[in-house]
Protein backbone atom coordinates (compact mmCIF):
# COMPACT_ATOMS: atom_id res chain seq x y z
CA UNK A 1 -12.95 -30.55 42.09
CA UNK A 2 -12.26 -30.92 38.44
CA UNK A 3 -15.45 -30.84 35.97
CA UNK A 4 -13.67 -32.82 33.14
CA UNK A 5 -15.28 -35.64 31.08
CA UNK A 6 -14.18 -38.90 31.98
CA UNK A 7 -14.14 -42.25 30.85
CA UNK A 8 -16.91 -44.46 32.43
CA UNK A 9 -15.22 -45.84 35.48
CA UNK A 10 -13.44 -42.83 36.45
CA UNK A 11 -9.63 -42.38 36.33
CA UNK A 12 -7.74 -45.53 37.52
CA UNK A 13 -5.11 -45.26 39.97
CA UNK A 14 -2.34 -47.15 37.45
CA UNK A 15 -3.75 -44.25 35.01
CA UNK A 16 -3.29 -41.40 37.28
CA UNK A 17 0.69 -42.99 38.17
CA UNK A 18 1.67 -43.40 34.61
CA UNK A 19 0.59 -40.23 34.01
CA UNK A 20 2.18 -38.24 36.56
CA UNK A 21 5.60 -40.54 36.04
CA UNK A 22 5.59 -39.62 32.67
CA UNK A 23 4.99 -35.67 33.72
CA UNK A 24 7.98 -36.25 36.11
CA UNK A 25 10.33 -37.53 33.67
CA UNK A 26 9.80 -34.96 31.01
CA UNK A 27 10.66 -32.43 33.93
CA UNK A 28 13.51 -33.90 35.17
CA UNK A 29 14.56 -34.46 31.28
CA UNK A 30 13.87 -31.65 29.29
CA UNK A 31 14.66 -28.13 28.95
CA UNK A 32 14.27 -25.44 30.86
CA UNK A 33 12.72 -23.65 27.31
CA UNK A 34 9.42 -25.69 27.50
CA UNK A 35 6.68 -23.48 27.91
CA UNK A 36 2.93 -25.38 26.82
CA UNK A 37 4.01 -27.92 28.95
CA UNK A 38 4.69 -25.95 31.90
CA UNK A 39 0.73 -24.65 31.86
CA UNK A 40 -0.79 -27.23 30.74
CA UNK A 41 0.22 -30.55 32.21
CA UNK A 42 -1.45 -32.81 30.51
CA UNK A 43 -0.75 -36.30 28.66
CA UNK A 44 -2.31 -36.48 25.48
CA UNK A 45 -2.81 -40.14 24.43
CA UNK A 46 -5.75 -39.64 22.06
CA UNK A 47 -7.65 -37.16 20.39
CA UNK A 48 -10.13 -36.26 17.50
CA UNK A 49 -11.71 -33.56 16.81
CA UNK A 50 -11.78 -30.92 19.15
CA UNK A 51 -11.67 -33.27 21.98
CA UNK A 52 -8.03 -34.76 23.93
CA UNK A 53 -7.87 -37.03 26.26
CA UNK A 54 -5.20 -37.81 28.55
CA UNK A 55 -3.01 -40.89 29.86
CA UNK A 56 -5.14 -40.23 33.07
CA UNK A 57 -8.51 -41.20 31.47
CA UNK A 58 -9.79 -37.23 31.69
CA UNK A 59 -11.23 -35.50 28.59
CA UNK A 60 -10.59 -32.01 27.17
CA UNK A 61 -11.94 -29.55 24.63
CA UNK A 62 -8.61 -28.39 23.13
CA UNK A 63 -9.06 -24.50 22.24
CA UNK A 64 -5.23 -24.26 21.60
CA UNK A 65 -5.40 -26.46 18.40
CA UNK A 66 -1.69 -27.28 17.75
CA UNK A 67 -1.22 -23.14 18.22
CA UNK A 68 -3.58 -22.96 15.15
CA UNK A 69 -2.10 -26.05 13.39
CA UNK A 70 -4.52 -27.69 13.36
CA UNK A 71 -7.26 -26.23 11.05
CA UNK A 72 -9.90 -29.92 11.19
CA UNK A 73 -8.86 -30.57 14.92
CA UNK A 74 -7.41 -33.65 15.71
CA UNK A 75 -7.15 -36.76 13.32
CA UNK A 76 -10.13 -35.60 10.75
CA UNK A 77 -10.92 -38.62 8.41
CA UNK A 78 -9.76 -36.73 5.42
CA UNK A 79 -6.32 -35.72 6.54
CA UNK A 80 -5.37 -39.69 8.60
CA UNK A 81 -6.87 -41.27 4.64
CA UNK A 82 -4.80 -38.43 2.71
CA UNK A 83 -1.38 -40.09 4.77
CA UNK A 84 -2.43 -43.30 4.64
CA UNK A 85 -2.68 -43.60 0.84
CA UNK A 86 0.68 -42.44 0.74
CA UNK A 87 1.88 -44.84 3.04
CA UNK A 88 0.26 -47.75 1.10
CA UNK A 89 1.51 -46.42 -2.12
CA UNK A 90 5.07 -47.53 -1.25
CA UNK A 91 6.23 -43.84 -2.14
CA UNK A 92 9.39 -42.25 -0.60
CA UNK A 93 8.51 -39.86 2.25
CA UNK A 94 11.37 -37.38 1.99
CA UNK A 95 12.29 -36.05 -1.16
CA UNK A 96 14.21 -32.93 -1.19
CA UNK A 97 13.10 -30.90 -3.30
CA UNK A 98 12.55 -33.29 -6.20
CA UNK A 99 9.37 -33.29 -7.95
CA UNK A 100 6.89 -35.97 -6.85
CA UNK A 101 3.04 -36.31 -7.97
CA UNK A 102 2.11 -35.37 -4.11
CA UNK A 103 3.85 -31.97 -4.55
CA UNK A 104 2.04 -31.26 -7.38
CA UNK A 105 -0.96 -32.04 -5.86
CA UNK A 106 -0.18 -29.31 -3.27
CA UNK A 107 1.09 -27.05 -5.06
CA UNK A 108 -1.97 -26.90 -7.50
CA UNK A 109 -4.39 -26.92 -4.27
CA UNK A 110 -2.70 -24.02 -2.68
CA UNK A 111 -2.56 -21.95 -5.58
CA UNK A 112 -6.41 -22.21 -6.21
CA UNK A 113 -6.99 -20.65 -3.31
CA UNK A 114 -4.18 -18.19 -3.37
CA UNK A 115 -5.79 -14.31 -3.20
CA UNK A 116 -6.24 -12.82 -6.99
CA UNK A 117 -3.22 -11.40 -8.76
CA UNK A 118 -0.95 -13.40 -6.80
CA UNK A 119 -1.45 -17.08 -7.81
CA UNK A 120 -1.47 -16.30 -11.94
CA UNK A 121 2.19 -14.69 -11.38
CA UNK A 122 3.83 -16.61 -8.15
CA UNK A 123 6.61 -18.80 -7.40
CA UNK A 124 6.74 -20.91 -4.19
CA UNK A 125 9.72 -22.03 -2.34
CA UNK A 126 9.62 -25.03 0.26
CA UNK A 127 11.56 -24.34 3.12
CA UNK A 128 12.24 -26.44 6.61
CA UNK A 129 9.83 -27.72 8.80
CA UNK A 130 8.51 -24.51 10.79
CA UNK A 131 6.98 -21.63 9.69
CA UNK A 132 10.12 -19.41 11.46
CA UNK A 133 12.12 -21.04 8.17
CA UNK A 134 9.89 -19.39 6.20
CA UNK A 135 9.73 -16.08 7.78
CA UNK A 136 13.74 -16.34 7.22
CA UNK A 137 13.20 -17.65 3.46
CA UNK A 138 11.38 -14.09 3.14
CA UNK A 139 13.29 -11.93 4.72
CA UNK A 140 16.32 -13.54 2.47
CA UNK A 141 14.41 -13.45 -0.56
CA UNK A 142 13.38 -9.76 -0.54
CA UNK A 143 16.64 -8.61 0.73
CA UNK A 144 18.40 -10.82 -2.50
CA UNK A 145 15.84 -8.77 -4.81
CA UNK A 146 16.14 -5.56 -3.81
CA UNK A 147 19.21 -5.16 -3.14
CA UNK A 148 18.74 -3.56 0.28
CA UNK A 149 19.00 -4.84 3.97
CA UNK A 150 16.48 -2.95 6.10
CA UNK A 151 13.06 -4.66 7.04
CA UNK A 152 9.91 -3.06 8.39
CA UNK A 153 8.62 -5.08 11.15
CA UNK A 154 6.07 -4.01 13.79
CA UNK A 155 5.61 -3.51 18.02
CA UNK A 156 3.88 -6.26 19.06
CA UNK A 157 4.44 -8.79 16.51
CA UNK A 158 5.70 -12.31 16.30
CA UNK A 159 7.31 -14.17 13.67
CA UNK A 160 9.30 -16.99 15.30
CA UNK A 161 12.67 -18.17 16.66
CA UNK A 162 15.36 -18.22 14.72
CA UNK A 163 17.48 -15.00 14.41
CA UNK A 164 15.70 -13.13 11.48
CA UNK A 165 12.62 -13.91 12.66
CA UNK A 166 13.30 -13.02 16.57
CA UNK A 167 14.95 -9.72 15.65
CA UNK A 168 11.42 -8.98 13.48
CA UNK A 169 9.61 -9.71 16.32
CA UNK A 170 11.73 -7.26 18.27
CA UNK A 171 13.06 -10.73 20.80
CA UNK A 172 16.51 -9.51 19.65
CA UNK A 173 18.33 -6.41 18.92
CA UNK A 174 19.03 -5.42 14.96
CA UNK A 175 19.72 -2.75 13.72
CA UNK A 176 18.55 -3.27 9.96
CA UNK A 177 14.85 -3.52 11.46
CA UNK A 178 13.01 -0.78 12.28
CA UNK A 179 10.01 -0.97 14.38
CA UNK A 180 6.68 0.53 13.54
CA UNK A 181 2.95 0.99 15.65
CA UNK A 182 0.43 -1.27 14.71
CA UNK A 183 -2.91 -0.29 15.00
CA UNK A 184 -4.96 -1.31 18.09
CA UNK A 185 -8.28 -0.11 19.66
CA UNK A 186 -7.87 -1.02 23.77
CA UNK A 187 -4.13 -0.25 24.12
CA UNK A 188 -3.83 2.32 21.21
CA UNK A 189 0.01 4.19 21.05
CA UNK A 190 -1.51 7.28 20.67
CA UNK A 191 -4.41 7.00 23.09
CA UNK A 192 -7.38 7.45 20.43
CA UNK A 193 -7.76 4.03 18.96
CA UNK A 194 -10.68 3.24 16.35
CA UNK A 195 -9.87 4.59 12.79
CA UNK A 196 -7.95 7.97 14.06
CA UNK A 197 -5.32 5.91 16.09
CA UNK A 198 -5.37 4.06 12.57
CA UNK A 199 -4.49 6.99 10.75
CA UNK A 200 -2.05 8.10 13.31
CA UNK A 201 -0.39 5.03 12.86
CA UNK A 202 -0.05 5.20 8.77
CA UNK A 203 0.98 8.27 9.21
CA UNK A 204 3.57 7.91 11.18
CA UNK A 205 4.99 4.99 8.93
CA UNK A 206 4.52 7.20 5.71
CA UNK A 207 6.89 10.07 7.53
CA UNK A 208 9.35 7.43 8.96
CA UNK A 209 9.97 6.37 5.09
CA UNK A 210 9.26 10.03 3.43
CA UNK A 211 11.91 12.01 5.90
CA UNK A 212 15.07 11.84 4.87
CA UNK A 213 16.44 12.35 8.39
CA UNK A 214 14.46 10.38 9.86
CA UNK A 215 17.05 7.77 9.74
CA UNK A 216 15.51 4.65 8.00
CA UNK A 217 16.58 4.08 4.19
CA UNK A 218 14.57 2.60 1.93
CA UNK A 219 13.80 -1.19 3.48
CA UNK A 220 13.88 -4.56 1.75
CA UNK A 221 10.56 -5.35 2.59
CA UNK A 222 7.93 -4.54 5.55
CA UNK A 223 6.78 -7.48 7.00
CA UNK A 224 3.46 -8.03 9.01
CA UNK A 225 0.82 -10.20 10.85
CA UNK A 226 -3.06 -9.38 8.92
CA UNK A 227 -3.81 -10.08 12.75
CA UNK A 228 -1.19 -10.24 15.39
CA UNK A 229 -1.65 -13.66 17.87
CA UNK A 230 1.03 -13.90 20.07
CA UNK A 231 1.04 -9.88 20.46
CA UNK A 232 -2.90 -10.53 22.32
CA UNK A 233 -5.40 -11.00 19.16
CA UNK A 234 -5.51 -7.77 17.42
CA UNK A 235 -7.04 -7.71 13.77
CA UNK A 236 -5.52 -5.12 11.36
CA UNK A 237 -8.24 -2.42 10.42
CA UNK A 238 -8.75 -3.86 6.63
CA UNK A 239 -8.06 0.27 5.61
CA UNK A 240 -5.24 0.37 7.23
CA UNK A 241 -3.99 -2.61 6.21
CA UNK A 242 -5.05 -1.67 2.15
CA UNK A 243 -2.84 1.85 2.98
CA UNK A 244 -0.10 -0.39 4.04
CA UNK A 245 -0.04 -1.71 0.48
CA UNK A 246 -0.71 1.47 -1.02
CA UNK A 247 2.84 3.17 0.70
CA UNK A 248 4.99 0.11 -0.25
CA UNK A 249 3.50 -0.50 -3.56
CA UNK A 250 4.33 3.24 -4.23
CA UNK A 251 8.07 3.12 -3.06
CA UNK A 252 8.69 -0.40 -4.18
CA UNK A 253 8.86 -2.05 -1.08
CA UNK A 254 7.89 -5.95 -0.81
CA UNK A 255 5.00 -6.22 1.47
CA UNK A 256 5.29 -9.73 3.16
CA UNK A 257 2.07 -10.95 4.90
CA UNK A 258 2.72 -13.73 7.53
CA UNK A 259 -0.24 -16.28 7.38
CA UNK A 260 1.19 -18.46 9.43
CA UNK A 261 -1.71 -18.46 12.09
CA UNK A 262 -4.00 -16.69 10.18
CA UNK A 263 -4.17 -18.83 7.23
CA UNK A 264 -5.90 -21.79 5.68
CA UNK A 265 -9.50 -20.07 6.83
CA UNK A 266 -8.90 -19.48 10.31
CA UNK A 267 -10.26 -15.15 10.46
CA UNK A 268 -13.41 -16.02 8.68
CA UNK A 269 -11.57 -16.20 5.25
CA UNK A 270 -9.30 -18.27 3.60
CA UNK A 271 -6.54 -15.87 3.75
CA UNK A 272 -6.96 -12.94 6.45
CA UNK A 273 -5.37 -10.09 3.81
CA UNK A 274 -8.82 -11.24 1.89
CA UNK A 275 -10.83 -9.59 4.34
CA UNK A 276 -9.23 -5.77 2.64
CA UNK A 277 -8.72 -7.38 -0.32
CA UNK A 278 -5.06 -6.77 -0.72
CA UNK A 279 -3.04 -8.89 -2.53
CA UNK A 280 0.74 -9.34 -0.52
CA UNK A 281 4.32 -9.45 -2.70
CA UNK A 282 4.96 -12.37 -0.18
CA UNK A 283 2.56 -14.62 1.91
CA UNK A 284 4.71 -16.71 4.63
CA UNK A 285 2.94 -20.02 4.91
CA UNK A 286 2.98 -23.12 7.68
CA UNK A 287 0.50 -24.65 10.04
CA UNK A 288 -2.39 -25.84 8.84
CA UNK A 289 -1.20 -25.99 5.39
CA UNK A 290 0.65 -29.18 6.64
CA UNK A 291 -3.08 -30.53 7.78
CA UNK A 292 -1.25 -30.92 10.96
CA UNK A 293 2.42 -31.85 10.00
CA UNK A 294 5.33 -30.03 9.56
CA UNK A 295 5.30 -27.99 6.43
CA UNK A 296 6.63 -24.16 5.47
CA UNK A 297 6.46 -22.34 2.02
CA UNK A 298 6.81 -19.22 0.87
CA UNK A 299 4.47 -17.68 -1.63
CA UNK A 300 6.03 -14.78 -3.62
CA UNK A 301 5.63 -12.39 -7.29
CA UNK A 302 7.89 -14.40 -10.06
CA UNK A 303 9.40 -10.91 -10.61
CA UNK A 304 10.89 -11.74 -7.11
CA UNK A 305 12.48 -14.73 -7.87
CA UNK A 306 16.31 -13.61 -8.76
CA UNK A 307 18.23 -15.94 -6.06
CA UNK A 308 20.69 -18.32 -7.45
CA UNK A 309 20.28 -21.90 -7.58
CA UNK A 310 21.25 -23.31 -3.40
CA UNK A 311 20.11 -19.74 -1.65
CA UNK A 312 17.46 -21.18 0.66
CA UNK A 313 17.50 -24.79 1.02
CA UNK A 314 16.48 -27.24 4.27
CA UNK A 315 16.77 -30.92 4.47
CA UNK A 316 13.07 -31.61 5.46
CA UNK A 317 11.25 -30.02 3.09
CA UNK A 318 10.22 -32.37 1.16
CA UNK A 319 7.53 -34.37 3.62
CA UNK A 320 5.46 -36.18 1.56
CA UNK A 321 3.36 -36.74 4.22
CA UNK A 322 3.04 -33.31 5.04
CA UNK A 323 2.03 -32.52 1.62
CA UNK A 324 -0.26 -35.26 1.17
CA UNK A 325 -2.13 -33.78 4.93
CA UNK A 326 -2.14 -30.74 3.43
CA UNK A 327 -3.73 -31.11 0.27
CA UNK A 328 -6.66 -32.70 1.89
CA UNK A 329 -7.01 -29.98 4.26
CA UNK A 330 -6.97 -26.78 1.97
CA UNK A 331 -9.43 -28.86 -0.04
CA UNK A 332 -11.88 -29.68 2.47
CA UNK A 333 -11.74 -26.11 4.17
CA UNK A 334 -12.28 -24.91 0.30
CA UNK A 335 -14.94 -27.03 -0.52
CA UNK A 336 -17.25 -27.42 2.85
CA UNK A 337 -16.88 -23.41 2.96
CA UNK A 338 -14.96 -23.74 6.28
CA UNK A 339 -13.67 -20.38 6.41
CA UNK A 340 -17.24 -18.98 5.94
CA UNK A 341 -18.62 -20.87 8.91
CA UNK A 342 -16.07 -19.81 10.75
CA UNK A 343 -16.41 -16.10 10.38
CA UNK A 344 -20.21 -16.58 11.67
CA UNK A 345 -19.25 -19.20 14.52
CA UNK A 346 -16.83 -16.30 15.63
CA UNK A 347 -19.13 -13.31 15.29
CA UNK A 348 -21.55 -15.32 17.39
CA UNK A 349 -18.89 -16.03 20.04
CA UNK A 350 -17.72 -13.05 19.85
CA UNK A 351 -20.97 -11.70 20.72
CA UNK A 352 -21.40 -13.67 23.47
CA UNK A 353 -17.64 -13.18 24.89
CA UNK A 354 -18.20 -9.53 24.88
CA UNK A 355 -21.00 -9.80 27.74
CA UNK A 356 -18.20 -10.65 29.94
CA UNK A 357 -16.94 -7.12 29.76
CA UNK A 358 -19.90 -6.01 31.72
CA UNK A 359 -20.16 -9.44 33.97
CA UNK A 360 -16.85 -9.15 35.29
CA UNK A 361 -14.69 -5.92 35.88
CA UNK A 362 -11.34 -7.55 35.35
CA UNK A 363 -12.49 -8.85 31.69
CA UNK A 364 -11.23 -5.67 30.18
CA UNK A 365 -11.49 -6.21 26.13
CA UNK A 366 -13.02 -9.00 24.17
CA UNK A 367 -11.37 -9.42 20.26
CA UNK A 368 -10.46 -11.76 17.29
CA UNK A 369 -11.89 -12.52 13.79
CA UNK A 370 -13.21 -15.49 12.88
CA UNK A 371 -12.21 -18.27 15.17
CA UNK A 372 -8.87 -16.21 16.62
CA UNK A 373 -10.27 -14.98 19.51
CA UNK A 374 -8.86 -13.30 22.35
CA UNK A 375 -10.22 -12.16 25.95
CA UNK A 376 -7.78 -9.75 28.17
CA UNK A 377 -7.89 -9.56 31.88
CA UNK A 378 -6.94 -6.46 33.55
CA UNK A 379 -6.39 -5.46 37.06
CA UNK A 380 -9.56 -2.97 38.02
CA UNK A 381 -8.52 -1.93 41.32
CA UNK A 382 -5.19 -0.34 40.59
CA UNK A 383 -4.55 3.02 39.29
CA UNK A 384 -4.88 2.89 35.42
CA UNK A 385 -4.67 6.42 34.80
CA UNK A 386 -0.29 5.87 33.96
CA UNK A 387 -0.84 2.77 32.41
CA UNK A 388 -2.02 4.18 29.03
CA UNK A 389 -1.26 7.59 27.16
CA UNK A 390 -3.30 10.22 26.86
CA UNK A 391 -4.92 11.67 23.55
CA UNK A 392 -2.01 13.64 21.59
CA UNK A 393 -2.96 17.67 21.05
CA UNK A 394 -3.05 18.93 17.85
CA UNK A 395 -2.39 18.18 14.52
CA UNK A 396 -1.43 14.50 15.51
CA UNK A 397 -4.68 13.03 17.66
CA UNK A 398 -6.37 16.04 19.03
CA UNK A 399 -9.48 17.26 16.88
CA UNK A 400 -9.85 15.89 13.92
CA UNK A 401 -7.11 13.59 12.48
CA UNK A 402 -7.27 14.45 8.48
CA UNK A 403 -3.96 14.73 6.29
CA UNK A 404 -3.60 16.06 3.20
CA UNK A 405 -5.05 14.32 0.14
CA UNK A 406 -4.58 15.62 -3.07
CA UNK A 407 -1.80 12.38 -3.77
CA UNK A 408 -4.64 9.64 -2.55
CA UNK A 409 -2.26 7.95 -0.11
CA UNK A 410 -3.12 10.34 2.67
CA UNK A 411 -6.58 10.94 4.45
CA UNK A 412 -8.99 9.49 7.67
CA UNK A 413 -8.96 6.33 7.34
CA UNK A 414 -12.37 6.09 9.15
CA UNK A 415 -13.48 7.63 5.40
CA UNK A 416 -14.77 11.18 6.90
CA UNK A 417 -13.61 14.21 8.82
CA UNK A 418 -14.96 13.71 12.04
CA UNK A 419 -13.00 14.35 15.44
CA UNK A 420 -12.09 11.60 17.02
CA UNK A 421 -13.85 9.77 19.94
CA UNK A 422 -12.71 10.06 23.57
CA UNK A 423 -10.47 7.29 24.26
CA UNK A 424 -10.78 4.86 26.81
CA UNK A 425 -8.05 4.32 29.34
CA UNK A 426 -7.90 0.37 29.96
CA UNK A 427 -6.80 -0.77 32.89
CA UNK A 428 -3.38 -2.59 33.39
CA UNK A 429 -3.20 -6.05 32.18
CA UNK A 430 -2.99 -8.74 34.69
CA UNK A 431 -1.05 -11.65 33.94
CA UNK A 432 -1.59 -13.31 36.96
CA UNK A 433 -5.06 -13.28 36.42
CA UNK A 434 -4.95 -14.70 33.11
CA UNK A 435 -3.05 -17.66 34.14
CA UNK A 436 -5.41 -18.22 36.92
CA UNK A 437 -8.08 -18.16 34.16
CA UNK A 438 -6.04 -20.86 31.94
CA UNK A 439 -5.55 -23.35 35.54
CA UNK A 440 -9.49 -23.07 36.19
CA UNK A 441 -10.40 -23.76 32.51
CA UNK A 442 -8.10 -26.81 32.24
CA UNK A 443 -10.27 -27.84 35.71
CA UNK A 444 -13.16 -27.83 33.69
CA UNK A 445 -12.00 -29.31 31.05
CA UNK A 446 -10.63 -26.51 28.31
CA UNK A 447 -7.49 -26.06 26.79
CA UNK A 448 -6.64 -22.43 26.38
CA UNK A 449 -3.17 -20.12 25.49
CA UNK A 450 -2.50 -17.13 26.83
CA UNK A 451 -0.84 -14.55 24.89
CA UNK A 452 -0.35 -10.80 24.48
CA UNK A 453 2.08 -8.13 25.05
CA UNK A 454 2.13 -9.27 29.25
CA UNK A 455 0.66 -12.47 28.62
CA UNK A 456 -2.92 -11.28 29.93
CA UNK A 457 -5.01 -12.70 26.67
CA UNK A 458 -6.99 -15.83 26.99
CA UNK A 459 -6.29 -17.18 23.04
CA UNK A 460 -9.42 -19.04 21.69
CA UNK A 461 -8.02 -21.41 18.27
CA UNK A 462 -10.47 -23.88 18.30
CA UNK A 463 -10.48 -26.40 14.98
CA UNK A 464 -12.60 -24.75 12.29
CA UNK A 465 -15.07 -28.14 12.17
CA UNK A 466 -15.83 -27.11 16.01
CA UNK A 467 -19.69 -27.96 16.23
CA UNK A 468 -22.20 -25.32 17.59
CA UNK A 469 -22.84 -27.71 20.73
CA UNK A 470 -19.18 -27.54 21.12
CA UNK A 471 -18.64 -23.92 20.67
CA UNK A 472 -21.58 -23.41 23.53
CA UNK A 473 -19.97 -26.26 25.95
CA UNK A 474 -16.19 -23.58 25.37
CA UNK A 475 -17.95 -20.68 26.03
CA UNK A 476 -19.87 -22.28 29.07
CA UNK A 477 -16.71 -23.54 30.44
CA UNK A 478 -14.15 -20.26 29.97
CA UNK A 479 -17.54 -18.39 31.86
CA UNK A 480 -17.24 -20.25 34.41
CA UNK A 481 -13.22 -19.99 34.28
CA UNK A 482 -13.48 -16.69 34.53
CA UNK A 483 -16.00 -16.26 36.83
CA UNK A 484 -14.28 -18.51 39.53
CA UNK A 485 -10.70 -16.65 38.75
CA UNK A 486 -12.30 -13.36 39.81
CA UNK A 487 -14.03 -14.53 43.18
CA UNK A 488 -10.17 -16.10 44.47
CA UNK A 489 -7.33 -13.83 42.33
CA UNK A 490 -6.27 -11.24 45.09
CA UNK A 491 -4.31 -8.17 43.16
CA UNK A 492 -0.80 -7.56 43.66
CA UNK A 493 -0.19 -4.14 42.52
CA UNK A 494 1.64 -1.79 44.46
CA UNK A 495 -1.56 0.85 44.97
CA UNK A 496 -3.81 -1.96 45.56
CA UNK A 497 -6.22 -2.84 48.38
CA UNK A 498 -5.49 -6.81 47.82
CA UNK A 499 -9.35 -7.11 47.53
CA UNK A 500 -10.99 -9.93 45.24
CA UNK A 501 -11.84 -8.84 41.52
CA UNK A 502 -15.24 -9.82 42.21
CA UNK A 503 -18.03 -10.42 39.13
CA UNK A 504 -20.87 -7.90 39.18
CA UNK A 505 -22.65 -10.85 37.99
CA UNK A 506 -22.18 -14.14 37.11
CA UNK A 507 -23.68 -13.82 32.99
């Protein structure tokens, strides 16, 4: 059966009923739209740390973290004393946006640790509760100082739910955003990956916005993800990424990094874009800048700040409490060196994760920075050789992918002249599988999202205090996961034999 943790004395049967009564009446109570609870059914009573445990007495090691909210796991002594001396202090808990000594706190906090160039000359702007306010906040502010209405968005992204934000994320139909490839090794467009499918990428945004029939004006602003989560874990190559900045720099478009997920030390640094060192127009802020309450800013050049007075407002965003939680979190991940542990706990997990490639057929890529990790299942036994595009001929992906570069902007990424590698043909991802992995972790004892473009990633977001015990005890468990997923998922493609993905090996 399971292999949870358990309080001593097991799981009592009044435990196990109020439980499942309470699982019954969300069900029969809520919407349809509920999704975490759907996979995970589970009653969190209480939790710190990385560990949750539910109304049923069983334990888990919570890899989902909020979605990344929660940057010190679960009730961390810093961020429950941060509240409570608010609390005691008799202060009002929703201000507006009226200026309160706990604002300033935050304020000054997050701008230490802003990237360089951006915090000496930036404004911020507190919008609602979830980061998707912000993301619209953005998109309003750049299209207020430019003058212009197009946006820049790209395939595989996610931004969040509201209209601006869905249409971004390509969830809805708009025509003033245009849609661009983001650069990705296992599933690349163009069928090279590494730095030439890079290139081919760049290069193919530089035409888009240098041909004037190529029907795209000049855009507001480009937004982008320094890694993508939802869209399955992919980092940005840190040269491509610095050539994005280079292209909209030169044609004076806004370059708007969301740092929703990725920020507050999660990739190994306290902001992803400092991994290529580029400094954004725009940085769209929420989740763990909150400490694990609802709070959304956006970060942005003064020279920016032209909307009147009343443009972008929201009733809840001034939560003292959030602000207080906050604070205390960007200070402790800033002064323990937080995001610096975490980019060696990852490259250590990483390194362990990517064994399972060889241990198990179905594990078909293994990815992440820092502690954003990601694991993809394919189906091995069906026909993969459709299911992914073959190297372009010529000029654009066949030998040698150099452009001109007399102007600077243009040229391999990869920094030489070299033809590109043979490109691997992955397999097609298999969702099924995936969720099969996420059922057999949470019977062990792991909380895990899935994510990706078919919902084939296993997401890892543990807390960035995660111990190296703990990381080992995650690692065991999603092994095991995985490894019991493969011996019982039977295949359902239409070329398939319906045989078992079985493990060369158990690791």
């Amino acid at each position: 059966m399971a292999v949870t943790e358990s309080k001593a004395g097991g799981t009592s049967g009044e435990a196990r009923a109020a439980h499942e009564g309470i699982l019954r009446r969300q069900s029969a109570r809520e919407s349809s739209a509920r999704t975490y609870a759907r996979a995970l059914p589970i009653v969190p009573v209480r939790a710190r740390g990385l560990t949750i445990e539910g109304a049923d007495g069983r334990r888990y090691l919570d890899c989902l973290s909020g979605a990344g909210t929660l940057a010190l796991g679960h009730n961390h002594p810093v961020v429950l004393e941060a509240i409570r001396r608010v609390l005691d202090s008799g202060a009002p808990l929703s201000v507006l946006d009226l200026a309160t000594p706990v604002k300033d706190a935050f304020v000054t906090e997050l701008f230490r640790t802003l990237p360089p160039g951006l915090a000496d000359r930036s404004r911020v702007q507190f919008c609602g509760p979830a980061g998707t306010d912000a993301v619209e906040a953005a998109l309003k502010l750049v299209r207020t100082a430019t003058g212009r209405t197009g946006i820049l968005a790209f395939t595989g992204a996610y931004h969040g739910m509201t209209a601006g934000a869905l249409a971004a994320s390509g969830g809805a139909p708009d025509v003033q955003v245009a849609r661009l490839p983001y650069p990705q090794d296992y599933r690349c467009p163009f069928g090279v990956g590494g730095p030439h499918g890079a290139e081919l990428a760049a290069r193919w945004t530089e035409s888009l916005l240098d041909d004037p029939k190529s029907g795209v004006p000049l855009p507001a602003g480009m937004i982008l993800e320094p890694v993508q989560g939802e869209g399955g874990v992919i980092p940005a190559p840190d040269d491509w990424l610095r050539r994005m900045r280079r292209l909209t720099a030169d044609r004076s478009i806004p370059l708007i990094a969301d740092e929703i997920q990725t920020g507050v030390g999660r990739t190994g640094a306290f902001w992803a874009v400092d991994h290529s060192g580029v400094t954004p127009d725009v940085m769209v802020l929420s989740k763990a800048i909150g400490g694990s309450l609802p709070l959304a800013v956006i970060v942005y050049r003064d020279d920016l700040d032209v909307w009147q007075p009343g443009a972008h407002a929201g009733t809840f965003r001034g939560n003292q409490l959030a602000m207080a939680a906050g604070t205390a979190t960007l200070a402790y991940v800033r002064e323990n060196a937080l995001a610096e542990r975490a980019a060696a706990l990852g490259t250590r997990m990483l390194t362990r994760l990517a064994e399972l490639t060889h241990a198990f057929p179905c594990v078909g890529d293994v990815r992440g920075r820092g502690l954003m990790i990601g694991v993809e299942l394919v189906n091995p036994d069906a026909d993969h050789t459709a299911s992914h595009p073959a190297p372009l001929a010529g000029d654009i992906g066949g030998a040698g992918v150099v452009a001109d570069v007399g102007d600077g902007r243009m040229g391999d990424l990869s920094g030489t002249a070299a033809r590109p590698e043979p490109a691997r043909t992955p397999y097609p991802a298999a969702p099924e599988l995936a969720a099969a992995v996420q059922r057999e972790c949470l019977q062990r004892g792991l909380i895990v999202e899935l994510g990706g473009r078919h919902a084939s990633v296993v997401r890892l977001l543990p807390p960035l205090t995660i111990s190296d015990e703990q990381a080992t005890a995650v690692l065991d468990r999603l092994t095991d996961a995985v490894a019991a997923a493969a011996r019982h998922h039977e295949p359902h493609g239409p070329q398939q034999q319906r045989q078992p993905c079985p493990a060369q090996h158990a690791g």
